[in-house]
PDB file of N, CA and C in Angstrom:
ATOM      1  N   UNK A   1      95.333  80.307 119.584  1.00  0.00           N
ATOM      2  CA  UNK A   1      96.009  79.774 120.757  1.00  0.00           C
ATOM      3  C   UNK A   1      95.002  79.250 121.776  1.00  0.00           C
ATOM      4  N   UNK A   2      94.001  80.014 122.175  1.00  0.00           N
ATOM      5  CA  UNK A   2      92.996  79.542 123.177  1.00  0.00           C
ATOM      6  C   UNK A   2      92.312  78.754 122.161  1.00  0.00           C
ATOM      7  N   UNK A   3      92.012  78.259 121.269  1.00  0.00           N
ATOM      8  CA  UNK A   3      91.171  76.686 120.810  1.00  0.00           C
ATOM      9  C   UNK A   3      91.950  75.693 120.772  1.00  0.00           C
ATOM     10  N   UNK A   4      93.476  76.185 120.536  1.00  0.00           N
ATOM     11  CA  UNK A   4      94.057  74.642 121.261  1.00  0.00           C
ATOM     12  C   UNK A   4      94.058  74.382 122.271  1.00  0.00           C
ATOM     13  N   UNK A   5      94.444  75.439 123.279  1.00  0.00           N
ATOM     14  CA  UNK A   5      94.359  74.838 124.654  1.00  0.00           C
ATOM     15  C   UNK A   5      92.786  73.971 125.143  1.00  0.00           C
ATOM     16  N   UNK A   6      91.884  74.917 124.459  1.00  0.00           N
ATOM     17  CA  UNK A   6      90.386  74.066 125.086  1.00  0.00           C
ATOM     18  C   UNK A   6      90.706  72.661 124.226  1.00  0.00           C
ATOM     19  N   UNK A   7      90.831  72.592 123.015  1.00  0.00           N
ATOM     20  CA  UNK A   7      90.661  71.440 122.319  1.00  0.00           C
ATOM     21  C   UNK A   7      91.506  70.230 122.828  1.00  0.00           C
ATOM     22  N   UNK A   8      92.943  70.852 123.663  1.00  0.00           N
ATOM     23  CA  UNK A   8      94.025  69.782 124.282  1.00  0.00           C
ATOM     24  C   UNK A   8      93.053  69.359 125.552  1.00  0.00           C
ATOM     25  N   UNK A   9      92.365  70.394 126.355  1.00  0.00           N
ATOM     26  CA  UNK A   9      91.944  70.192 127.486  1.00  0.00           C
ATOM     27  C   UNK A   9      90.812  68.852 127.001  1.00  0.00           C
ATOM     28  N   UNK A  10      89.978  69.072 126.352  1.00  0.00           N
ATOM     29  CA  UNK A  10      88.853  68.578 125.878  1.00  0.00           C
ATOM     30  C   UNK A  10      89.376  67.151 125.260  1.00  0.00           C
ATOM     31  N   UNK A  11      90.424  66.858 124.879  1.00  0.00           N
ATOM     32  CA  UNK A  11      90.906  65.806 124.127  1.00  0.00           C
ATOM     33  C   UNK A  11      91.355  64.984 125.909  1.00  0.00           C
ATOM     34  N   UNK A  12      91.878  65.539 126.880  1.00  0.00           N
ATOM     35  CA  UNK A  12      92.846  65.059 127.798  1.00  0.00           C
ATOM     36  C   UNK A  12      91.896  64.145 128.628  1.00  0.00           C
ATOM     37  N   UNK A  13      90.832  65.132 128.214  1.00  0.00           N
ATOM     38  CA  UNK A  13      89.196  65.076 129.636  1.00  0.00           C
ATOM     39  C   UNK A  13      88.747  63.582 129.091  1.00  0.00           C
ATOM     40  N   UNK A  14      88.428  63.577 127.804  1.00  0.00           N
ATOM     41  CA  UNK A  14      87.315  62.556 127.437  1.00  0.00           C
ATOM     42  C   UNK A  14      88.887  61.202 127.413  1.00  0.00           C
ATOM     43  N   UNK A  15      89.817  61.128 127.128  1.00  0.00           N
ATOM     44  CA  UNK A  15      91.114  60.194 127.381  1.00  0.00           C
ATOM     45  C   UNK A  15      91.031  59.670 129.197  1.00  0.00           C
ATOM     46  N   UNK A  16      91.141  60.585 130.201  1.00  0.00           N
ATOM     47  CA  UNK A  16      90.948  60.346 131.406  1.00  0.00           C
ATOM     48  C   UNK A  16      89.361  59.376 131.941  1.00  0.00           C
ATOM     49  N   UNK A  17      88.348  60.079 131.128  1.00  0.00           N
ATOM     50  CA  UNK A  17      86.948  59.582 131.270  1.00  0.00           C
ATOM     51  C   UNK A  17      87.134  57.909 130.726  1.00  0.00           C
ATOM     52  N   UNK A  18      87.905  57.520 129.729  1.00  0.00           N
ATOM     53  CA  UNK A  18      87.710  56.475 129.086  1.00  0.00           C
ATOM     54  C   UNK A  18      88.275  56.041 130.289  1.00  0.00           C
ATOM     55  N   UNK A  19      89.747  56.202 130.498  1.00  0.00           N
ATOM     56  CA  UNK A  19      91.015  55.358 131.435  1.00  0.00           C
ATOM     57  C   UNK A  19      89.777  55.058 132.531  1.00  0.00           C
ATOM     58  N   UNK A  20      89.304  55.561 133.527  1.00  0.00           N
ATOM     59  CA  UNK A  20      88.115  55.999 134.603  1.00  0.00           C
ATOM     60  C   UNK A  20      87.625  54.651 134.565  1.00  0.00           C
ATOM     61  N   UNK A  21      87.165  55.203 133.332  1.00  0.00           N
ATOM     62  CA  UNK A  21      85.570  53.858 133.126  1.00  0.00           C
ATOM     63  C   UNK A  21      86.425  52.476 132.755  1.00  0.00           C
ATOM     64  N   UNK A  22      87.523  51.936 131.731  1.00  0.00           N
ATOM     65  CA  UNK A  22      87.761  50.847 131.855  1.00  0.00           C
ATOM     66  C   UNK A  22      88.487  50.460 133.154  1.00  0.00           C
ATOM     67  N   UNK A  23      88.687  50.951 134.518  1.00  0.00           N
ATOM     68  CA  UNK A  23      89.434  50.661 135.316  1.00  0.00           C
ATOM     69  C   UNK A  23      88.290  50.073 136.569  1.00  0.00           C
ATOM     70  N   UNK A  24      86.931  51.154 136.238  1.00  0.00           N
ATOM     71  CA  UNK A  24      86.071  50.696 136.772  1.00  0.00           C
ATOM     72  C   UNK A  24      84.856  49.832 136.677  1.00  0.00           C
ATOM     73  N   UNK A  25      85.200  48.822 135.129  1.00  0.00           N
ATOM     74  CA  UNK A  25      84.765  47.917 134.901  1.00  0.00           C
ATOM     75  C   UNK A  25      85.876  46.674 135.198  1.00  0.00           C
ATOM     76  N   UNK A  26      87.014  46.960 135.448  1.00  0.00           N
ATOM     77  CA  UNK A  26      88.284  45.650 135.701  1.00  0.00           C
ATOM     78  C   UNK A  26      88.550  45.844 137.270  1.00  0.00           C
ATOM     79  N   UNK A  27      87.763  46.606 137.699  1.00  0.00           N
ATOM     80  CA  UNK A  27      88.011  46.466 139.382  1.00  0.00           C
ATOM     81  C   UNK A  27      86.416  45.440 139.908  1.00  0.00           C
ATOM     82  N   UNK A  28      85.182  45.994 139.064  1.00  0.00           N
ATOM     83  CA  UNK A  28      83.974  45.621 139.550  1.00  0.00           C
ATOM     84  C   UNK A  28      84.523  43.791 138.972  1.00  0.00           C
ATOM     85  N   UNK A  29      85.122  43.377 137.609  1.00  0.00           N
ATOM     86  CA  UNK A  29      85.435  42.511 137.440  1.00  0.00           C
ATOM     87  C   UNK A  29      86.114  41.058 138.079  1.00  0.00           C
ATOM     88  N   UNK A  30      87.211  42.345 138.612  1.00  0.00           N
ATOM     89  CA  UNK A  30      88.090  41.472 139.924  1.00  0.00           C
ATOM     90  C   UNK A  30      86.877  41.089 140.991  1.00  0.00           C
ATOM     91  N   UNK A  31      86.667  42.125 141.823  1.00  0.00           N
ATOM     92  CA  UNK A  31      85.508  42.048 142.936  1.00  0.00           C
ATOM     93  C   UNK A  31      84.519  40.405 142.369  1.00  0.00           C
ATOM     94  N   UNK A  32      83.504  40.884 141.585  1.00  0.00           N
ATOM     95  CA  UNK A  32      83.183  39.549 141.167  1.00  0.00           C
ATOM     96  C   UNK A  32      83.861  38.338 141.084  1.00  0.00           C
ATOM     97  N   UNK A  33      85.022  38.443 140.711  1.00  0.00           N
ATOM     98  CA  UNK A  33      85.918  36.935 140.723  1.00  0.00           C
ATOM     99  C   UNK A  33      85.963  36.363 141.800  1.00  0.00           C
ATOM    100  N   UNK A  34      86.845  37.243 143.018  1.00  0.00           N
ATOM    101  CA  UNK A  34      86.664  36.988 144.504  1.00  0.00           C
ATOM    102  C   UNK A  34      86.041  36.510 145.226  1.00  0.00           C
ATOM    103  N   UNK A  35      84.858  37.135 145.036  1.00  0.00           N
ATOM    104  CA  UNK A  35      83.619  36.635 145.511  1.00  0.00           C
ATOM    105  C   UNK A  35      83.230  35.457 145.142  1.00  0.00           C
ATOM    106  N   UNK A  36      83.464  34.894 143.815  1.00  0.00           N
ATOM    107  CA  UNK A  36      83.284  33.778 143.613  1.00  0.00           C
ATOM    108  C   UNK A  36      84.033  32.328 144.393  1.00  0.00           C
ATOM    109  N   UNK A  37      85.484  33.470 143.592  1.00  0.00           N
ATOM    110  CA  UNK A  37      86.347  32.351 144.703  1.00  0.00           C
ATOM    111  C   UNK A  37      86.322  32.294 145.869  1.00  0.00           C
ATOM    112  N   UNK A  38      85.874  32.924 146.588  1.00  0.00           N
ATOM    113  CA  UNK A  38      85.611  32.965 147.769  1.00  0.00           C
ATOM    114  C   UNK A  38      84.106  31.935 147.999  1.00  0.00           C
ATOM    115  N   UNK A  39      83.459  31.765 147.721  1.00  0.00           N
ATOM    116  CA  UNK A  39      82.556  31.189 147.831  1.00  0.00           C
ATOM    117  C   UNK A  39      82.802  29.453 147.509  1.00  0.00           C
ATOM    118  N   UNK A  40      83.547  29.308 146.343  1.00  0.00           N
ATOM    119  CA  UNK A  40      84.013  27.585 145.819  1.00  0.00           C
ATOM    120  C   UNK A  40      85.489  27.532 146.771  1.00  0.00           C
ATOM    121  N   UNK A  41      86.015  28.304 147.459  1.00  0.00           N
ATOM    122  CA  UNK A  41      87.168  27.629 148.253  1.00  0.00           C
ATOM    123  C   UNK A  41      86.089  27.647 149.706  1.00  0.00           C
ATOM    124  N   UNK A  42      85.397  28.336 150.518  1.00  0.00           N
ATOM    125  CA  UNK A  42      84.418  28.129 151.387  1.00  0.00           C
ATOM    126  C   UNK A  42      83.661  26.675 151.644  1.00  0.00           C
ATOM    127  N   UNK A  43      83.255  26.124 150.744  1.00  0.00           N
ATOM    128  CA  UNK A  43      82.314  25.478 150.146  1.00  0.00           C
ATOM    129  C   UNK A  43      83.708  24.182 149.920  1.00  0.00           C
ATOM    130  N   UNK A  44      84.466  24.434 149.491  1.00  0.00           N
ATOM    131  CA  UNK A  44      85.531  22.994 149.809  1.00  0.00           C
ATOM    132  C   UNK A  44      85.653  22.772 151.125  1.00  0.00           C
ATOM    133  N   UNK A  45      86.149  21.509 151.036  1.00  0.00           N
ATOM    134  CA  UNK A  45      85.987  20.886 152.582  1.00  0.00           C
ATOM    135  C   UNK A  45      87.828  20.871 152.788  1.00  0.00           C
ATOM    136  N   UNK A  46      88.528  20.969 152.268  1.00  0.00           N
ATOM    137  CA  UNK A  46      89.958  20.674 152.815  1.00  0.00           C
ATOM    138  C   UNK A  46      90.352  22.030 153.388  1.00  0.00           C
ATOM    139  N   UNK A  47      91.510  22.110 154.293  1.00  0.00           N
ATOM    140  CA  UNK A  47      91.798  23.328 155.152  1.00  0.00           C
ATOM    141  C   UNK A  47      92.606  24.434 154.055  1.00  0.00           C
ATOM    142  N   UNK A  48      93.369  23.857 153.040  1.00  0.00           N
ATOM    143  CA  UNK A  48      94.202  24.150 152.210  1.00  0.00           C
ATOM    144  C   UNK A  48      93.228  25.395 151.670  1.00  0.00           C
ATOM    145  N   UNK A  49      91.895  24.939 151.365  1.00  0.00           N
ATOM    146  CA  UNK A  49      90.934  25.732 150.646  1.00  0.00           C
ATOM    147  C   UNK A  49      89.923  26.835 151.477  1.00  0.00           C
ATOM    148  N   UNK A  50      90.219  26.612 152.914  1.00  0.00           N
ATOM    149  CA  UNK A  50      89.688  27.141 154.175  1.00  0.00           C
ATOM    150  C   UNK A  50      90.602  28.449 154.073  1.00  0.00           C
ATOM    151  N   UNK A  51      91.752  28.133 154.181  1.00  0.00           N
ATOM    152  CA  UNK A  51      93.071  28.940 154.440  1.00  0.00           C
ATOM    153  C   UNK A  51      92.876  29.952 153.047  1.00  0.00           C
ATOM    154  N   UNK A  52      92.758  29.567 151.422  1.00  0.00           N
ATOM    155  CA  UNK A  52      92.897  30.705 150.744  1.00  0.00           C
ATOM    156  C   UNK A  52      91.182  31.407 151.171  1.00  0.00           C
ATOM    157  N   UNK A  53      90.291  31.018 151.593  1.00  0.00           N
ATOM    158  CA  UNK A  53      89.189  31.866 151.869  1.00  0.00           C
ATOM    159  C   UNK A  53      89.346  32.629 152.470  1.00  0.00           C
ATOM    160  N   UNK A  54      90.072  32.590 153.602  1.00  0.00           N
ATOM    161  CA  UNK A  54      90.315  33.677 154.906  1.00  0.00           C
ATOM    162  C   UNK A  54      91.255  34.302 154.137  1.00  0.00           C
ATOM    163  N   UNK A  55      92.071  34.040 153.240  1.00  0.00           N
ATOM    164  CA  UNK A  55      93.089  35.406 152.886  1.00  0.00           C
ATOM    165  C   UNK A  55      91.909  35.890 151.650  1.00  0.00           C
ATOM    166  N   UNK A  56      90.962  35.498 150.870  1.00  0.00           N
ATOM    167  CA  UNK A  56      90.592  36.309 150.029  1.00  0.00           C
ATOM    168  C   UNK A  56      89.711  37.513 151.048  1.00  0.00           C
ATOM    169  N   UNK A  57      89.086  37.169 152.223  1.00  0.00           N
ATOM    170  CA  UNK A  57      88.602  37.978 153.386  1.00  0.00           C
ATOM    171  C   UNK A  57      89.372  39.164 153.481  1.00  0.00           C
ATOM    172  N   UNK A  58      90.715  39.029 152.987  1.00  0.00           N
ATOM    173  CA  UNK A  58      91.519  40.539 153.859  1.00  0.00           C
ATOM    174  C   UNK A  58      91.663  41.475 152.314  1.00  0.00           C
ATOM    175  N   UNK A  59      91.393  40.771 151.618  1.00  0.00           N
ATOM    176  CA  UNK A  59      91.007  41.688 150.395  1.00  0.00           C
ATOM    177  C   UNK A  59      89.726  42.343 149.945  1.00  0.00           C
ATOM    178  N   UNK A  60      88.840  41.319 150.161  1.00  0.00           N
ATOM    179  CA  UNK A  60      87.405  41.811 150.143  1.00  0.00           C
ATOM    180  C   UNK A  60      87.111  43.580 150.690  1.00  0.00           C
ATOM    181  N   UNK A  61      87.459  43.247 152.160  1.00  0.00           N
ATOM    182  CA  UNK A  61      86.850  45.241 152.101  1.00  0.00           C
ATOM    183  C   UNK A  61      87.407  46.675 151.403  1.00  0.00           C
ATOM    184  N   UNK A  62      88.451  46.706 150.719  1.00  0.00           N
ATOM    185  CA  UNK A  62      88.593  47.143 150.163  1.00  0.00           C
ATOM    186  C   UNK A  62      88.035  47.438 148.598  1.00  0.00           C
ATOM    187  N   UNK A  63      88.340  46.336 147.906  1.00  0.00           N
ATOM    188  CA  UNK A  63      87.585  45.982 146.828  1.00  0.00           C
ATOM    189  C   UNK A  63      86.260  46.331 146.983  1.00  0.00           C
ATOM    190  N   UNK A  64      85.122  46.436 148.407  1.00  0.00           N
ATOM    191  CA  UNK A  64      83.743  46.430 148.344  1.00  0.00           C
ATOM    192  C   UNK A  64      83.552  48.183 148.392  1.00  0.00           C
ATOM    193  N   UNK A  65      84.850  48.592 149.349  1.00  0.00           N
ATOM    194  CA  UNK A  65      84.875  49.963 149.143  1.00  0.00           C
ATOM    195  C   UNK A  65      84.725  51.014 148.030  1.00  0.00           C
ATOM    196  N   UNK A  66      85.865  49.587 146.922  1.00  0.00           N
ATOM    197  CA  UNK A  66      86.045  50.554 145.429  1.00  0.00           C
ATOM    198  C   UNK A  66      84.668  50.444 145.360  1.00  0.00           C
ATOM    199  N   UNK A  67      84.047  49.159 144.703  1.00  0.00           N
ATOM    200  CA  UNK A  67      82.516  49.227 144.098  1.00  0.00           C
ATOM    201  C   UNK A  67      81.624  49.974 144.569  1.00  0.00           C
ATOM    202  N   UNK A  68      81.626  50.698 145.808  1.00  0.00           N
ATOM    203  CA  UNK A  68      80.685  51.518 146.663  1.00  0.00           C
ATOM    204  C   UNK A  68      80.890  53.062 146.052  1.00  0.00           C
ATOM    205  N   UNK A  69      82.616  53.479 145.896  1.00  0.00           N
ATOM    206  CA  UNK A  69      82.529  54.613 145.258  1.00  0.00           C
ATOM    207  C   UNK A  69      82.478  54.703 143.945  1.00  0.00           C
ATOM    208  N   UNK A  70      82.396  53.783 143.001  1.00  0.00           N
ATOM    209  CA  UNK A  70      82.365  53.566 141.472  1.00  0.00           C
ATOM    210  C   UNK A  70      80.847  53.787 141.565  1.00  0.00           C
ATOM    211  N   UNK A  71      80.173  52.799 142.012  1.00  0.00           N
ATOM    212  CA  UNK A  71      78.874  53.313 141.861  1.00  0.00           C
ATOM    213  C   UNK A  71      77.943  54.871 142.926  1.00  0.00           C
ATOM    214  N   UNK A  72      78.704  55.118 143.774  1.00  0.00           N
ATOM    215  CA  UNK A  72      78.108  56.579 144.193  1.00  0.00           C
ATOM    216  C   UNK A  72      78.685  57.485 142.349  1.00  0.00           C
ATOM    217  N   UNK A  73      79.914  57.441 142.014  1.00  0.00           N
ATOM    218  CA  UNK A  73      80.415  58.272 140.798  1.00  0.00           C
ATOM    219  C   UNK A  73      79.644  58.198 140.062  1.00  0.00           C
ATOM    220  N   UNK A  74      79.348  56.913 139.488  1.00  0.00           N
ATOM    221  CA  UNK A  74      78.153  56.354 137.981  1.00  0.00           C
ATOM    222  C   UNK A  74      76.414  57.119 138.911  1.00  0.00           C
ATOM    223  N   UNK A  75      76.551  56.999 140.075  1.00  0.00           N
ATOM    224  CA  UNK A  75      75.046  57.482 139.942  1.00  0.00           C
ATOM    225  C   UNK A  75      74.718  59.364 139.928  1.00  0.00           C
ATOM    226  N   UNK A  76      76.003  59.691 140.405  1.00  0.00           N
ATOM    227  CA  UNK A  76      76.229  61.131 140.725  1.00  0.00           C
ATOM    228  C   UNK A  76      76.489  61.717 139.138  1.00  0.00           C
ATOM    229  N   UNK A  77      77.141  61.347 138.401  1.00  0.00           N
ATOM    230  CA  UNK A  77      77.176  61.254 137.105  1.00  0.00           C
ATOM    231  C   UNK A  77      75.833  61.229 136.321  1.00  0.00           C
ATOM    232  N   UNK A  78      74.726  60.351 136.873  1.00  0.00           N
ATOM    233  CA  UNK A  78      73.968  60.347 135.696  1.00  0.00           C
ATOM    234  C   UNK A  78      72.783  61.135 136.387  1.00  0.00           C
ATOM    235  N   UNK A  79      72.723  61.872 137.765  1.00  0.00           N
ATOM    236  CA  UNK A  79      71.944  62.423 137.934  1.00  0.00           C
ATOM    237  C   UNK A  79      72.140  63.855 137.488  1.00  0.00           C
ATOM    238  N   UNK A  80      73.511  64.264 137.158  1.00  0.00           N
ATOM    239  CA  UNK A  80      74.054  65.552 136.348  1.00  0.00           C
ATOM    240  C   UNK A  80      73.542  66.028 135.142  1.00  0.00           C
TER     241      UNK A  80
END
């Protein structure tokens, strides 16, 4: 009875670790996109393209937030 429970626990842990890590390669992913787009609608000259820059702005700090604690996790992680 107690080696299934460790073995369920142990199966649940490394399932959560995966979910973790691909969520925090498709968030650092997004972030990068943004930034991009943010940079080629900047860099256009029409207002149309002015206007989606300032709204990718109200997304940005958040998104810079995630990447700040993804990487404190990945470094706290590998100093373990």
């Amino acid at each position: 009875m107690i080696s299934t429970v460790v073995t369920t626990s142990t199966v649940s842990i490394a399932v959560a670790s995966a979910i973790t890590g691909s969520l925090a390669v498709i968030g650092v992913l997004v972030l990068l996109s943004l930034l991009v787009q943010k940079e080629i609608f900047f860099s256009s000259g029409s207002k149309h393209s002015q206007r989606l820059s300032e709204v990718i702005n109200i997304v940005l700090p958040p998104m810079l937030i995630a990447f700040v604690v993804i990487v404190l996790a990945k470094v706290l992680q590998a100093i373990q």
